[in-house]
N, C-alpha and C. Protein backbone atom coordinates (compact mmCIF):
# COMPACT_ATOMS: atom_id res chain seq x y z
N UNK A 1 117.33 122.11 151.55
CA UNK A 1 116.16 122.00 150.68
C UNK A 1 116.58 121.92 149.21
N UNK A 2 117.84 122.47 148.64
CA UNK A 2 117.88 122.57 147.13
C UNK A 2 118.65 121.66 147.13
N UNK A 3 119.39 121.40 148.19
CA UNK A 3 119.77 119.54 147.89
C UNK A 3 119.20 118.70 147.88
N UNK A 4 118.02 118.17 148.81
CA UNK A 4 116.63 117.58 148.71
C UNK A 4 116.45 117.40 147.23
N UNK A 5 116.25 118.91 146.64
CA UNK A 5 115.08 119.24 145.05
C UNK A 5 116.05 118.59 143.97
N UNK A 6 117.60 118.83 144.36
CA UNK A 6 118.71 118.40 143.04
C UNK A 6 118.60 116.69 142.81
N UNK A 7 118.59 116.06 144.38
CA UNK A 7 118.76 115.07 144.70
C UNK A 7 117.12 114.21 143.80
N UNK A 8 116.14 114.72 143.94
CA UNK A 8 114.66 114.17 143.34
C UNK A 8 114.68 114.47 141.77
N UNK A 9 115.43 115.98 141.64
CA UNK A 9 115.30 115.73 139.69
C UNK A 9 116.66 114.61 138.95
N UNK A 10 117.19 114.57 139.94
CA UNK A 10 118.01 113.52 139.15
C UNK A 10 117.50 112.06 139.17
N UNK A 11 116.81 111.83 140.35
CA UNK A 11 115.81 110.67 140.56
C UNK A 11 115.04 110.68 138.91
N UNK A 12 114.56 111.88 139.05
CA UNK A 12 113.16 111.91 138.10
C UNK A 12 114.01 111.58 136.49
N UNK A 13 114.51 112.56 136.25
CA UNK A 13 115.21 112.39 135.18
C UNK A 13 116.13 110.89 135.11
N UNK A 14 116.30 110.40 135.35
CA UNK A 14 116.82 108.62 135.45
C UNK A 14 116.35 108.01 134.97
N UNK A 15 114.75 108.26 136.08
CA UNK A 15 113.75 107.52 135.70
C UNK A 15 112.88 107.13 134.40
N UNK A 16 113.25 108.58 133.74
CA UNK A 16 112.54 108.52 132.21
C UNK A 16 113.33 108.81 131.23
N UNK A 17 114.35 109.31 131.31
CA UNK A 17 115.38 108.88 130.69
C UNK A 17 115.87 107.57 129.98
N UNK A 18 116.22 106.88 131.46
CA UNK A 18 116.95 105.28 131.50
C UNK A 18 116.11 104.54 130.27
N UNK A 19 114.69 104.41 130.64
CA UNK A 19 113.84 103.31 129.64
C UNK A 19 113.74 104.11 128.56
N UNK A 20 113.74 105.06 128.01
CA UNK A 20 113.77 105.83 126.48
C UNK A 20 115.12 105.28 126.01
N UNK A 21 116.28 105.37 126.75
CA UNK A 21 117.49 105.10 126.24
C UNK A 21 117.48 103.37 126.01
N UNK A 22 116.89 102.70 126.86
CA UNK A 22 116.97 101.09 126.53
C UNK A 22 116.83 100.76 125.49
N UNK A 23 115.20 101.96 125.17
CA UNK A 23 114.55 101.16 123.92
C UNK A 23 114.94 101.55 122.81
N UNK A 24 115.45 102.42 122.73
CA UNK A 24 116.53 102.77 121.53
C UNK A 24 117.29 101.88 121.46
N UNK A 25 118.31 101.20 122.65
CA UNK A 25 119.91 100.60 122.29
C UNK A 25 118.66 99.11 122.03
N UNK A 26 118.06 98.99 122.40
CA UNK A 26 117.73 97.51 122.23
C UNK A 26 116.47 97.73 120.42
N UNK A 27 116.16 98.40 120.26
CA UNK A 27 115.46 98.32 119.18
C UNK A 27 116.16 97.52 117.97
N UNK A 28 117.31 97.17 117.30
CA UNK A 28 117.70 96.18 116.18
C UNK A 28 117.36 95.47 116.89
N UNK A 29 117.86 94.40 118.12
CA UNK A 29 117.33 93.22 118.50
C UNK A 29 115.82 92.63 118.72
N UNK A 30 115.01 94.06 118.12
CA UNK A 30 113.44 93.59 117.64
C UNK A 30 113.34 93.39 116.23
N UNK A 31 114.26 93.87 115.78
CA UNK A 31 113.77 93.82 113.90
C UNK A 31 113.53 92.41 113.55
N UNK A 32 112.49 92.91 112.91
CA UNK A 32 112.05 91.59 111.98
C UNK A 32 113.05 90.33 111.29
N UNK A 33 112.55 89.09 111.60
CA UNK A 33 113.60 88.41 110.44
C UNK A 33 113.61 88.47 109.55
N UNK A 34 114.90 88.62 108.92
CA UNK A 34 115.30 88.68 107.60
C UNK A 34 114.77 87.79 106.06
N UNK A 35 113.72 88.02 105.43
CA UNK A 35 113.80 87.23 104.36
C UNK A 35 114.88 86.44 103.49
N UNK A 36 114.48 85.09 103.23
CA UNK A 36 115.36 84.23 102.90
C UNK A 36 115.85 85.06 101.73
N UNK A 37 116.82 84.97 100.92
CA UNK A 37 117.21 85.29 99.79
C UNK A 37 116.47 84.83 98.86
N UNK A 38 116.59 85.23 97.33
CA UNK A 38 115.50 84.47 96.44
C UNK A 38 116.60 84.21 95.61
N UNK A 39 115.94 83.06 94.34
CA UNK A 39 117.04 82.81 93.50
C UNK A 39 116.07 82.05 92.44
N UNK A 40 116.59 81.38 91.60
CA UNK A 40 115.80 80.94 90.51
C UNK A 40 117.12 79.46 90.05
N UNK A 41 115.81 78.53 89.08
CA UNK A 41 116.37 77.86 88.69
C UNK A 41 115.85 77.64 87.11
N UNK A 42 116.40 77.77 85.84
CA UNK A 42 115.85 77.75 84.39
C UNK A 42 116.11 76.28 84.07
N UNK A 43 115.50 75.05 83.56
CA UNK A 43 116.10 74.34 82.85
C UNK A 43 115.06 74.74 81.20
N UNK A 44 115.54 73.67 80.12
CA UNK A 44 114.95 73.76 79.00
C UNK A 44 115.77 73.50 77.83
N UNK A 45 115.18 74.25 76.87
CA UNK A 45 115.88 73.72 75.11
C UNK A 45 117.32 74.30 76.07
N UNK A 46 118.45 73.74 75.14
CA UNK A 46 120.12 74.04 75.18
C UNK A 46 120.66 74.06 76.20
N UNK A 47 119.97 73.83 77.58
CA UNK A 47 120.47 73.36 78.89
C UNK A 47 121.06 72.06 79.86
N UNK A 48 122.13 71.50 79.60
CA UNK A 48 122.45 70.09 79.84
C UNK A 48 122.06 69.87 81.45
N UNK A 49 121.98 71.06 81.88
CA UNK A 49 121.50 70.80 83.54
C UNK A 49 120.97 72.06 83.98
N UNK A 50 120.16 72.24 84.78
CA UNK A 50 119.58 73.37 85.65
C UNK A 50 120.63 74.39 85.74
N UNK A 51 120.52 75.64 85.73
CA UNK A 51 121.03 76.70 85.54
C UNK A 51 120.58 77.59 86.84
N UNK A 52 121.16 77.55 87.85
CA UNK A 52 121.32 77.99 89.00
C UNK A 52 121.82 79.54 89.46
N UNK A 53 120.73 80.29 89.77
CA UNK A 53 120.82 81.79 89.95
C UNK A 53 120.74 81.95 91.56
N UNK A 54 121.49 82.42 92.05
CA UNK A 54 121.03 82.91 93.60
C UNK A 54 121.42 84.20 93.75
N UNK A 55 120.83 84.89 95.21
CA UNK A 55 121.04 86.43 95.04
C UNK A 55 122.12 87.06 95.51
N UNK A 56 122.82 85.53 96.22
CA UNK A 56 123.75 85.72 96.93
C UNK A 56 125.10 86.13 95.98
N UNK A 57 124.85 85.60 95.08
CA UNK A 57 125.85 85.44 93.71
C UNK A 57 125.58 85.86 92.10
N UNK A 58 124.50 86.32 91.85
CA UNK A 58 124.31 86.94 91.13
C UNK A 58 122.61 87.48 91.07
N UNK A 59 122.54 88.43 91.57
CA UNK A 59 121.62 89.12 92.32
C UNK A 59 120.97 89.78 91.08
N UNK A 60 121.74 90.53 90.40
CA UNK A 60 120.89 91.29 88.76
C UNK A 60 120.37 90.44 88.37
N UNK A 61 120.84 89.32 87.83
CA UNK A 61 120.24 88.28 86.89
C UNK A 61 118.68 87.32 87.68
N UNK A 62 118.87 87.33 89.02
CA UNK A 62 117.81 86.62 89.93
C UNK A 62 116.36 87.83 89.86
N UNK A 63 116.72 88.96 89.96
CA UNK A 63 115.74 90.21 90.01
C UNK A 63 115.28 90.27 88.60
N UNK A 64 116.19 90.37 87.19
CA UNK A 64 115.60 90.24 86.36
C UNK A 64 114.44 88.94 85.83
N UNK A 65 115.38 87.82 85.82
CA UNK A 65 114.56 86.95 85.75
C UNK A 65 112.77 86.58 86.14
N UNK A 66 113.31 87.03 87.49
CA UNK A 66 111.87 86.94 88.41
C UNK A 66 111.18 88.33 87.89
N UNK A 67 111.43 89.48 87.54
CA UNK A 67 110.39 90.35 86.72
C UNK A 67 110.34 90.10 85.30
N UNK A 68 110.90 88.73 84.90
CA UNK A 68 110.09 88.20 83.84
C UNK A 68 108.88 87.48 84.01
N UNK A 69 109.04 87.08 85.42
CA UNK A 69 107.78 85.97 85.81
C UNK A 69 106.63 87.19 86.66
N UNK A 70 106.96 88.01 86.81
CA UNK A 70 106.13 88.49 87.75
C UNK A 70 104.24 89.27 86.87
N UNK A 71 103.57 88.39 87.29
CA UNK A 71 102.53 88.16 86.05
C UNK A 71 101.56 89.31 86.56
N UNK A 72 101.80 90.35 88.00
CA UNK A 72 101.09 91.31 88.50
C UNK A 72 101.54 92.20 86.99
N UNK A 73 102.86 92.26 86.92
CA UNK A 73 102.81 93.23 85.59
C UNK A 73 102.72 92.97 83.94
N UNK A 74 102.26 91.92 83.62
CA UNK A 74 101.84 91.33 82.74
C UNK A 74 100.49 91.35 81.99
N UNK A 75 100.04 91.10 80.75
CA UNK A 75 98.90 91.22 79.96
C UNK A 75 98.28 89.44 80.19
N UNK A 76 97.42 89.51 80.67
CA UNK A 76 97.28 88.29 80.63
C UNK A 76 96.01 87.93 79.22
N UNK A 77 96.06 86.53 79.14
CA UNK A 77 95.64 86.54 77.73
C UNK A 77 94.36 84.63 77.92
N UNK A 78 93.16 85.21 77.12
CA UNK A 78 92.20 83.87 77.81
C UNK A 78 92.77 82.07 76.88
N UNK A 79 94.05 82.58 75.81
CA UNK A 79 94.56 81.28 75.79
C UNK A 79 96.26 81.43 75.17
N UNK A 80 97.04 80.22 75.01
CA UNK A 80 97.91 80.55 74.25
C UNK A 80 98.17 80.65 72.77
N UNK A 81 99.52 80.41 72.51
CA UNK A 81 99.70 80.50 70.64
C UNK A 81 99.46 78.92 70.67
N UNK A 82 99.06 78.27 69.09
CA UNK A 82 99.43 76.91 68.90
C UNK A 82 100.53 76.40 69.30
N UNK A 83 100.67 75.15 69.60
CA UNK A 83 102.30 74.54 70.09
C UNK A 83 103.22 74.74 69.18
N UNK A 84 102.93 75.05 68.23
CA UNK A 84 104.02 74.85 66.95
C UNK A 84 104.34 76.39 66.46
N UNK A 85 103.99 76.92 67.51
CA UNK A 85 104.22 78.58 67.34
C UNK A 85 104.96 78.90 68.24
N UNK A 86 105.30 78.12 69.59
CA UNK A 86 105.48 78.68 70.69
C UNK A 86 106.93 78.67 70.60
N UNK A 87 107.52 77.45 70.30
CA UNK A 87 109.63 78.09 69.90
C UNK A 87 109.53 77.02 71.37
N UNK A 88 110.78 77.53 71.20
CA UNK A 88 111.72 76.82 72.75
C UNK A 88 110.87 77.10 73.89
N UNK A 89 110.87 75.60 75.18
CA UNK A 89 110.65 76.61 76.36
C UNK A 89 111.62 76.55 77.38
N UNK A 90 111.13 77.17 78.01
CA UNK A 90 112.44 77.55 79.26
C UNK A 90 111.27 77.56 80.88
N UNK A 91 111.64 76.84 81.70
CA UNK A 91 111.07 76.74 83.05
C UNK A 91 111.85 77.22 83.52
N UNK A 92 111.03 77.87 84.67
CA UNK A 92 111.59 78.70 85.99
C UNK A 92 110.89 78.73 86.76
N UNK A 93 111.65 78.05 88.00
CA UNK A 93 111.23 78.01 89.57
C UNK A 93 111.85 78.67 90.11
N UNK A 94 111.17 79.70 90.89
CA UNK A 94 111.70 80.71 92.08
C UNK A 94 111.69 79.97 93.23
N UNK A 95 112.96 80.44 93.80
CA UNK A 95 112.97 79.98 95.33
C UNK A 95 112.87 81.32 96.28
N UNK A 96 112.46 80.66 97.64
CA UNK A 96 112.72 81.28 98.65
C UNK A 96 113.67 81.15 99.70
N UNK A 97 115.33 81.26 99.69
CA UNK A 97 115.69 80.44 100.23
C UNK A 97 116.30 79.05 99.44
N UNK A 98 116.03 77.60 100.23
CA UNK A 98 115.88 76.82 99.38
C UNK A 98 114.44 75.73 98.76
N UNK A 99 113.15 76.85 99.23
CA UNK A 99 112.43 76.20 98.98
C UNK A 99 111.76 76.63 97.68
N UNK A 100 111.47 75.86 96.91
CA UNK A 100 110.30 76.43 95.50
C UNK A 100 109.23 76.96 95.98
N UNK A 101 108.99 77.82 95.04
CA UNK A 101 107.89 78.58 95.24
C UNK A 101 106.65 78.72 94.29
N UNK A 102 107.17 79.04 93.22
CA UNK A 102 106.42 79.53 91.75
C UNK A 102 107.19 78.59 90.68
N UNK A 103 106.56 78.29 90.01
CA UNK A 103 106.99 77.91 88.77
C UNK A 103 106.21 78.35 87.22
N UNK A 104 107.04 78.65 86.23
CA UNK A 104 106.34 79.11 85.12
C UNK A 104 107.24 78.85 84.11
N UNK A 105 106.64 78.77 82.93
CA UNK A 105 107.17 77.68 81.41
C UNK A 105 107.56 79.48 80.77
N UNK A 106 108.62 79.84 80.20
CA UNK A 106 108.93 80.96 79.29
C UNK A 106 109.00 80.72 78.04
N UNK A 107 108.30 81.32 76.85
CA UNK A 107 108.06 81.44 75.50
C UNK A 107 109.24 82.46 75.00
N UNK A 108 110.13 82.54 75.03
CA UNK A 108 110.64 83.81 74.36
C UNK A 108 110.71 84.03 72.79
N UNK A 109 110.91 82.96 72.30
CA UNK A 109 110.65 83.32 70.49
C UNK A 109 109.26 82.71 70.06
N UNK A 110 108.70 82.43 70.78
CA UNK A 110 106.88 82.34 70.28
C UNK A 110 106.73 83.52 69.47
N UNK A 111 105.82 82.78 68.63
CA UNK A 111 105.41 83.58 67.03
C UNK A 111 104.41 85.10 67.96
N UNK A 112 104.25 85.75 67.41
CA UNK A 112 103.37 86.84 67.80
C UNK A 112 104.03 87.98 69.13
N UNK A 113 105.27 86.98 69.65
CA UNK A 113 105.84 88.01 71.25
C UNK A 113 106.04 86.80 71.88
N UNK A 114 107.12 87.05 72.92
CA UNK A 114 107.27 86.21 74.28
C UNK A 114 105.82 85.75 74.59
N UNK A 115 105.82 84.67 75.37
CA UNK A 115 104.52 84.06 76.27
C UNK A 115 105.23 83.43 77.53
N UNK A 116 104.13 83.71 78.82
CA UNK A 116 104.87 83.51 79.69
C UNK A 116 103.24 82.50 80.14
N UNK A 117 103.61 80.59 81.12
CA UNK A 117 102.43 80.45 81.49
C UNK A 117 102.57 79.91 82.48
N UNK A 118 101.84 80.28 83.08
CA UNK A 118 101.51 79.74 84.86
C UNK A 118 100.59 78.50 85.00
N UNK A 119 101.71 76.96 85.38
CA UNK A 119 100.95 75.66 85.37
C UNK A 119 100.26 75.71 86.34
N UNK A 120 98.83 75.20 86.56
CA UNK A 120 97.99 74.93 87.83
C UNK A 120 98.43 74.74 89.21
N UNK A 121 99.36 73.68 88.75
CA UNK A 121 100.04 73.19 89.82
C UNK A 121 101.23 73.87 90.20
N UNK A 122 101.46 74.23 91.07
CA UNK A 122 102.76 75.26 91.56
C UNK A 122 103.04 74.18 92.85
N UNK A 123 104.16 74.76 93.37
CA UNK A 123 104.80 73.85 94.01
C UNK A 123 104.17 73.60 95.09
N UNK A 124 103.66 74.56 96.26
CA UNK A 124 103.27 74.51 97.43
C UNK A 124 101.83 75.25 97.19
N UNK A 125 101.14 74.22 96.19
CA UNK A 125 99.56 74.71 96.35
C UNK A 125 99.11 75.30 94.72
N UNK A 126 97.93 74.81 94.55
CA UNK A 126 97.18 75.35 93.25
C UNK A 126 96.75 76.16 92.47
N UNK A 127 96.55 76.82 91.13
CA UNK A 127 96.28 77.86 90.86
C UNK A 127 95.45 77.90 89.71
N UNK A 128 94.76 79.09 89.16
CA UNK A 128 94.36 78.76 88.11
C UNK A 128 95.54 78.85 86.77
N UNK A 129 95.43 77.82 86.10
CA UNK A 129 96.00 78.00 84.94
C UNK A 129 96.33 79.16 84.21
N UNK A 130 97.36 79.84 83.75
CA UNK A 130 97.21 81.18 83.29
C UNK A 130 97.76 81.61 82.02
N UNK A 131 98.03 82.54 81.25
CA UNK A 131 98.52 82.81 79.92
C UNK A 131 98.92 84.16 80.14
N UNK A 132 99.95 85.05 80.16
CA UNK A 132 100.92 86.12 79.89
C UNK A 132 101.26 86.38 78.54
N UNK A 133 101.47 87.64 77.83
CA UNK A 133 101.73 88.07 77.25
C UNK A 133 103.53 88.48 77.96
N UNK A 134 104.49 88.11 77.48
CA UNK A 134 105.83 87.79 78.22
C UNK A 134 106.45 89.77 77.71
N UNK A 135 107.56 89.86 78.43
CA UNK A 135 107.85 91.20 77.80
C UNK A 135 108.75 90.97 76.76
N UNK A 136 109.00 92.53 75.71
CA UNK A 136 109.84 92.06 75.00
C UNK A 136 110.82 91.50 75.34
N UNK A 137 111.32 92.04 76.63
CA UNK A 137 113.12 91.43 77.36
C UNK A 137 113.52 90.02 77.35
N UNK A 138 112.52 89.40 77.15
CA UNK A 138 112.42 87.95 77.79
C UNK A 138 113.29 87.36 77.47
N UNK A 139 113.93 87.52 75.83
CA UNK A 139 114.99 86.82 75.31
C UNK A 139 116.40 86.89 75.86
N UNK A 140 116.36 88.42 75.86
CA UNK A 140 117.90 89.12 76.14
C UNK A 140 118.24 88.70 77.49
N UNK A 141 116.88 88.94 78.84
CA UNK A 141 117.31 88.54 80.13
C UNK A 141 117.78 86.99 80.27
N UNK A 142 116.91 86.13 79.97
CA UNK A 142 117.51 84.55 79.90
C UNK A 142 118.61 84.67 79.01
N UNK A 143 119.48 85.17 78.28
CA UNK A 143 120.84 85.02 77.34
C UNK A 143 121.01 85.84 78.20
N UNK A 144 121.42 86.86 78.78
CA UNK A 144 122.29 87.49 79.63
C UNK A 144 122.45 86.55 81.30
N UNK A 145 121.70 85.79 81.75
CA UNK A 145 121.77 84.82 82.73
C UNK A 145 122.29 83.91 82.14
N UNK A 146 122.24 83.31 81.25
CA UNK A 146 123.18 82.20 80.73
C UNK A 146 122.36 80.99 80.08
N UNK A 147 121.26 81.34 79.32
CA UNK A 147 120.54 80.28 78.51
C UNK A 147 120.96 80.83 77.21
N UNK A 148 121.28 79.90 76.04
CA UNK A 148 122.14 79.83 75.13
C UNK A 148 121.04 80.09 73.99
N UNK A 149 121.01 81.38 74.26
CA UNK A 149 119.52 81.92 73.18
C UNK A 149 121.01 83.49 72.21
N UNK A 150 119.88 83.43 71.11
CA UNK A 150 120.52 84.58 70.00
C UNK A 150 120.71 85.94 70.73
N UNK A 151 121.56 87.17 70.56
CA UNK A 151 121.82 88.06 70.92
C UNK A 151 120.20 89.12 70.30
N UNK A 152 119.33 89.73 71.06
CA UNK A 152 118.74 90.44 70.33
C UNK A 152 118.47 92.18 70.72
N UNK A 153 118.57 93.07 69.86
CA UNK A 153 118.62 94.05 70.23
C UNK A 153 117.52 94.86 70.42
N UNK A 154 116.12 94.58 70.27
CA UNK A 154 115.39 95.21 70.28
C UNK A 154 114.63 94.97 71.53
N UNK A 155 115.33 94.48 72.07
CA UNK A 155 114.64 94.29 73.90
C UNK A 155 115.28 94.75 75.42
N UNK A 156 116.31 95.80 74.53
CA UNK A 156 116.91 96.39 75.41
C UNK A 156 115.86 97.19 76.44
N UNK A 157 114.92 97.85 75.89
CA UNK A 157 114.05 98.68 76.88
C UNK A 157 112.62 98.12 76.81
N UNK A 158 112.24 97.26 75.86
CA UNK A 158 111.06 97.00 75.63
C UNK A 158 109.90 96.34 76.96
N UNK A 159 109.06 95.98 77.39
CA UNK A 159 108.39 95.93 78.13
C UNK A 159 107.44 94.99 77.57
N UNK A 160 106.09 94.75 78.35
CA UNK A 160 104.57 94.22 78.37
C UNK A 160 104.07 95.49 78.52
N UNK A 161 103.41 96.37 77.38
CA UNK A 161 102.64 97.00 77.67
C UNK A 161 103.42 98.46 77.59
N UNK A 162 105.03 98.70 77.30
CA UNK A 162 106.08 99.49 78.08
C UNK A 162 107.43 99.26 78.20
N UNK A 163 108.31 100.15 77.54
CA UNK A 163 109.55 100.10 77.68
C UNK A 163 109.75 100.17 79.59
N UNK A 164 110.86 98.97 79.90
CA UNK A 164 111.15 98.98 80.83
C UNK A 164 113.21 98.59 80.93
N UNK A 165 113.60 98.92 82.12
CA UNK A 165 114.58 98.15 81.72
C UNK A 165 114.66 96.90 82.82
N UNK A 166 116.10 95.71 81.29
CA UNK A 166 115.71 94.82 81.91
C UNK A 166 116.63 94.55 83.37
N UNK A 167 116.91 94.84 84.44
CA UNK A 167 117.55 95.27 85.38
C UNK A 167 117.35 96.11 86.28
N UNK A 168 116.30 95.92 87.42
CA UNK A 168 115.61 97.37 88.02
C UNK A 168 117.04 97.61 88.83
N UNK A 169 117.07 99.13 89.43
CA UNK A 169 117.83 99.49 89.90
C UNK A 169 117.86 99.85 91.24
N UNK A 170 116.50 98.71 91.30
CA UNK A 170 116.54 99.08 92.90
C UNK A 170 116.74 97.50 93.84
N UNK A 171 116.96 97.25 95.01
CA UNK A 171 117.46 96.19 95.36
C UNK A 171 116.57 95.43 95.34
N UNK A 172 117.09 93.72 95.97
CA UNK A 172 116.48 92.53 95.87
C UNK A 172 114.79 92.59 96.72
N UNK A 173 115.17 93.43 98.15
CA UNK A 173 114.17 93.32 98.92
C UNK A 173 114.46 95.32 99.39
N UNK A 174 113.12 95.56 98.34
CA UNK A 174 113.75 97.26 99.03
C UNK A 174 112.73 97.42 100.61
N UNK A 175 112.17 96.73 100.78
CA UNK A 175 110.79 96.84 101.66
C UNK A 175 112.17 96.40 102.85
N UNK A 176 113.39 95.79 102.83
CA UNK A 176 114.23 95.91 104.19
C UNK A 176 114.21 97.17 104.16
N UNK A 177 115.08 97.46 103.13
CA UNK A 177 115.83 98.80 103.14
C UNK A 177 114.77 100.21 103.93
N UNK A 178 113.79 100.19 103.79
CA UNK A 178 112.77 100.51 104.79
C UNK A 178 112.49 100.37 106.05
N UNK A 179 112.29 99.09 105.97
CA UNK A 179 112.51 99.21 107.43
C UNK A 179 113.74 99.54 108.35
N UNK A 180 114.76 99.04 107.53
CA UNK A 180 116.19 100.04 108.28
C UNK A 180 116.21 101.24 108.61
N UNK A 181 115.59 102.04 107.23
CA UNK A 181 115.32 103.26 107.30
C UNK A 181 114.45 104.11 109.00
N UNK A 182 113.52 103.45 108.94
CA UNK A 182 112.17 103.98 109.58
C UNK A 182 112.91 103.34 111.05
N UNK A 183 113.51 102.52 111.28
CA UNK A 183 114.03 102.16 112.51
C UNK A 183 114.93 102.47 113.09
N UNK A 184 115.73 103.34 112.61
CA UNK A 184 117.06 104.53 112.44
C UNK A 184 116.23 105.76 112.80
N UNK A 185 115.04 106.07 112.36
CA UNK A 185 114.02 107.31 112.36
C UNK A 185 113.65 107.45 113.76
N UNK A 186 113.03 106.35 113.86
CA UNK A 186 112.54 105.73 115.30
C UNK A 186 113.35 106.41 116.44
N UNK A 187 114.28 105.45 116.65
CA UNK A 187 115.88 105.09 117.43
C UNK A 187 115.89 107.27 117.59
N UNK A 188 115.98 108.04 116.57
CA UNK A 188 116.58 109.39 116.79
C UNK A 188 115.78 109.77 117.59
N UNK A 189 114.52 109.77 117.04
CA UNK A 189 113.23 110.44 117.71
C UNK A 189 113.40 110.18 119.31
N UNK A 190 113.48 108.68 119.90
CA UNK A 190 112.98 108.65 120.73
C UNK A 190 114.61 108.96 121.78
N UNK A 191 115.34 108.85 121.16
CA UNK A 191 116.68 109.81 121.64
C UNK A 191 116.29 111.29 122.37
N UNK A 192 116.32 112.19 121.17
CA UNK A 192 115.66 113.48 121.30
C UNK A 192 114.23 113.37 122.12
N UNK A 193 113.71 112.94 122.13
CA UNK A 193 112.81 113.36 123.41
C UNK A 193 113.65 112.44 124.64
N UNK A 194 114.05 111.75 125.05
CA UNK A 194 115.24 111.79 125.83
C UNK A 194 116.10 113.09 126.30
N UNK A 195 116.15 113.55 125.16
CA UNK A 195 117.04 114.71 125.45
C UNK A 195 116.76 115.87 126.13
N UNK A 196 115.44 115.90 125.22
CA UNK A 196 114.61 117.09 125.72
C UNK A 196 113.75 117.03 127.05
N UNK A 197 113.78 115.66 127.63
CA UNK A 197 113.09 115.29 129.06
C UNK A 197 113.95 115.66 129.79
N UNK A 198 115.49 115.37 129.48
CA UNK A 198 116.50 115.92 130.89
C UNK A 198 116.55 117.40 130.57
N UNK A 199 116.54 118.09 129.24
CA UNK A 199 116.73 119.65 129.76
C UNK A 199 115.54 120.36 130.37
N UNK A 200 114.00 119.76 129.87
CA UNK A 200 112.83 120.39 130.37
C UNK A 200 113.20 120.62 132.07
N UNK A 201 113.70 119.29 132.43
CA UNK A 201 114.13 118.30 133.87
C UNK A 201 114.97 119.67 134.44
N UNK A 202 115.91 119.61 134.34
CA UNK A 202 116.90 120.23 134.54
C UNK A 202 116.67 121.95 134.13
N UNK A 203 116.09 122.37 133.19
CA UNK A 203 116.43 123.83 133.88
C UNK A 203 114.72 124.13 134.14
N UNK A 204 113.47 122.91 134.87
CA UNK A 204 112.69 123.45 136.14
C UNK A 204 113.20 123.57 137.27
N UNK A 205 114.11 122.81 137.13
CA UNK A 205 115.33 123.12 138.65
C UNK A 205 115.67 123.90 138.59
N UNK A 206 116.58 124.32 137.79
CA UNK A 206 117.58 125.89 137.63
C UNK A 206 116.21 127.14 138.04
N UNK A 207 114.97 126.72 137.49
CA UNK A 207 114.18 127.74 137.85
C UNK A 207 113.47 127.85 138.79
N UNK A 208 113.56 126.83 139.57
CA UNK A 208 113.19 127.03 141.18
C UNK A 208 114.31 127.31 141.96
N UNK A 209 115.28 126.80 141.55
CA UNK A 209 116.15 127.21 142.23
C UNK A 209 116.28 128.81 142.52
N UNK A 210 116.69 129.48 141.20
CA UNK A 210 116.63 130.68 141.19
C UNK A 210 115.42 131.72 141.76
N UNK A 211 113.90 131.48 142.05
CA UNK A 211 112.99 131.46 142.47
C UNK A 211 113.80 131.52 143.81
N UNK A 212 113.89 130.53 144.35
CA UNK A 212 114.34 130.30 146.10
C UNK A 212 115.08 131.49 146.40
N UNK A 213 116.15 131.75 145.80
CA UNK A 213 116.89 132.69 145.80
C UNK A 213 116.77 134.01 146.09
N UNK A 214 115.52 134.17 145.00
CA UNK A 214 115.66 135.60 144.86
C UNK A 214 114.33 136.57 145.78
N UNK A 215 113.97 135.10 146.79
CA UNK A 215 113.03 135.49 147.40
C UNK A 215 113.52 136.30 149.12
C-alpha cells in the first residue's frame, strides 16, 4: 500500500510540476519582438550631406536629438518668429529602423529662443501644423552630434519650461528593460510555486505515511 501511495505522489507531483517548469524554460521564446532601433537623420545650413545618427552607433546623440523633437515636452506656441528671425534651420527625420517616421525643421539661434516646427505633412500620414518653443539645449545637442553650430554654454542644463540635461541617463527603449525585468519576476515565481507543489506533495506523503505507521 505505501508503495501504491509513493508510486501516485510521484505521478501527481510530475504532473504539475512538469508544465510549471515548461513554462518557465519556454517563457523568452514568448517575448515580444524587439523594437527596431531608432536613429535620426539632420540635414541643413553647414551640412554638405545628411548627417547620419543610429543607436546602434551612437546612441547618446540619437536619444538626445529625438528629446529635442519630442513636442509631448514642449511649449507649444499658436505661431512662429518672422522668417528673418528664425537663423539657420536644421531638419530631422526620425527613423524606426529604416523607416521615417517624424520629421521636424529645428530653430536653434531664432531670435527670442530655439523654435522647433512640426510640417503637416510627416512621412507616413498628416498632422496638424505645429509651433514649439525648442529647449535651451537645442544648440549644444546638434553641435555635440556634429552640425557645425558655435560652442554655447548656457544650455548645458537649460530646458523648455526647465533645466534638463541634455543626455537622459536612461536607455534608448527603457519600456524593454521592463519587460526583461517583469519576465525574470514571472519565470521565479512560477518556479517557486513549483517548488512548493513538490514539498506540499511530498511531505502529505511523509504524513500519511507516518499516520499508517503509527496506527
Amino acid at each position: 500500500m505505501v508503495r501504491r501511495f509513493r508510486r501516485l505522489a510521484a505521478v501527481v507531483v510530475s504532473g504539475i510540476a512538469a508544465p510549471l517548469l515548461a513554462l518557465t524554460l519556454a517563457e523568452p521564446a514568448m517575448a515580444a519582438p524587439k523594437t527596431p532601433p531608432a536613429g535620426v537623420d539632420i540635414t541643413g545650413h553647414g551640412l554638405g550631406e545628411p548627417l547620419r545618427l543610429r543607436a546602434e552607433s551612437h546612441p547618446e546623440h540619437v536619444v538626445a536629438v529625438i528629446e529635442q523633437v519630442n513636442h509631448r515636452g514642449l511649449v507649444r506656441q499658436s505661431g512662429g518668429p518672422k522668417k528673418a528671425d528664425l537663423g539657420p534651420k536644421y531638419t530631422v527625420v526620425v527613423f524606426a529602423g529604416d523607416v521615417p517616421k517624424q520629421t521636424y525643421d529645428l530653430y536653434p539661434k531664432a531670435v527670442g529662443g530655439p523654435r522647433v516646427y512640426r510640417p503637416a505633412k510627416q512621412p507616413d500620414n498628416k498632422v496638424t501644423a505645429s509651433w514649439y518653443l525648442g529647449r535651451v539645449s537645442m544648440s549644444e545637442t546638434l553641435r555635440t552630434a556634429g552640425v557645425p553650430l558655435e560652442r554655447t554654454y548656457e544650455a548645458v542644463t537649460g530646458g523648455a519650461g526647465g533645466g534638463e540635461r541634455i543626455i537622459p541617463e536612461e536607455a534608448l527603449n527603457p519600456a524593454e528593460d521592463l519587460n526583461e525585468a517583469f519576465g525574470e519576476l514571472r519565470r521565479l515565481l512560477l518556479l517557486n510555486v513549483a517548488v512548493m507543489l513538490v514539498i506540499t506533495v511530498g511531505l502529505a506523503g511523509i504524513a500519511l505515511l507516518i499516520r499508517r505507521r503509527t496506527r
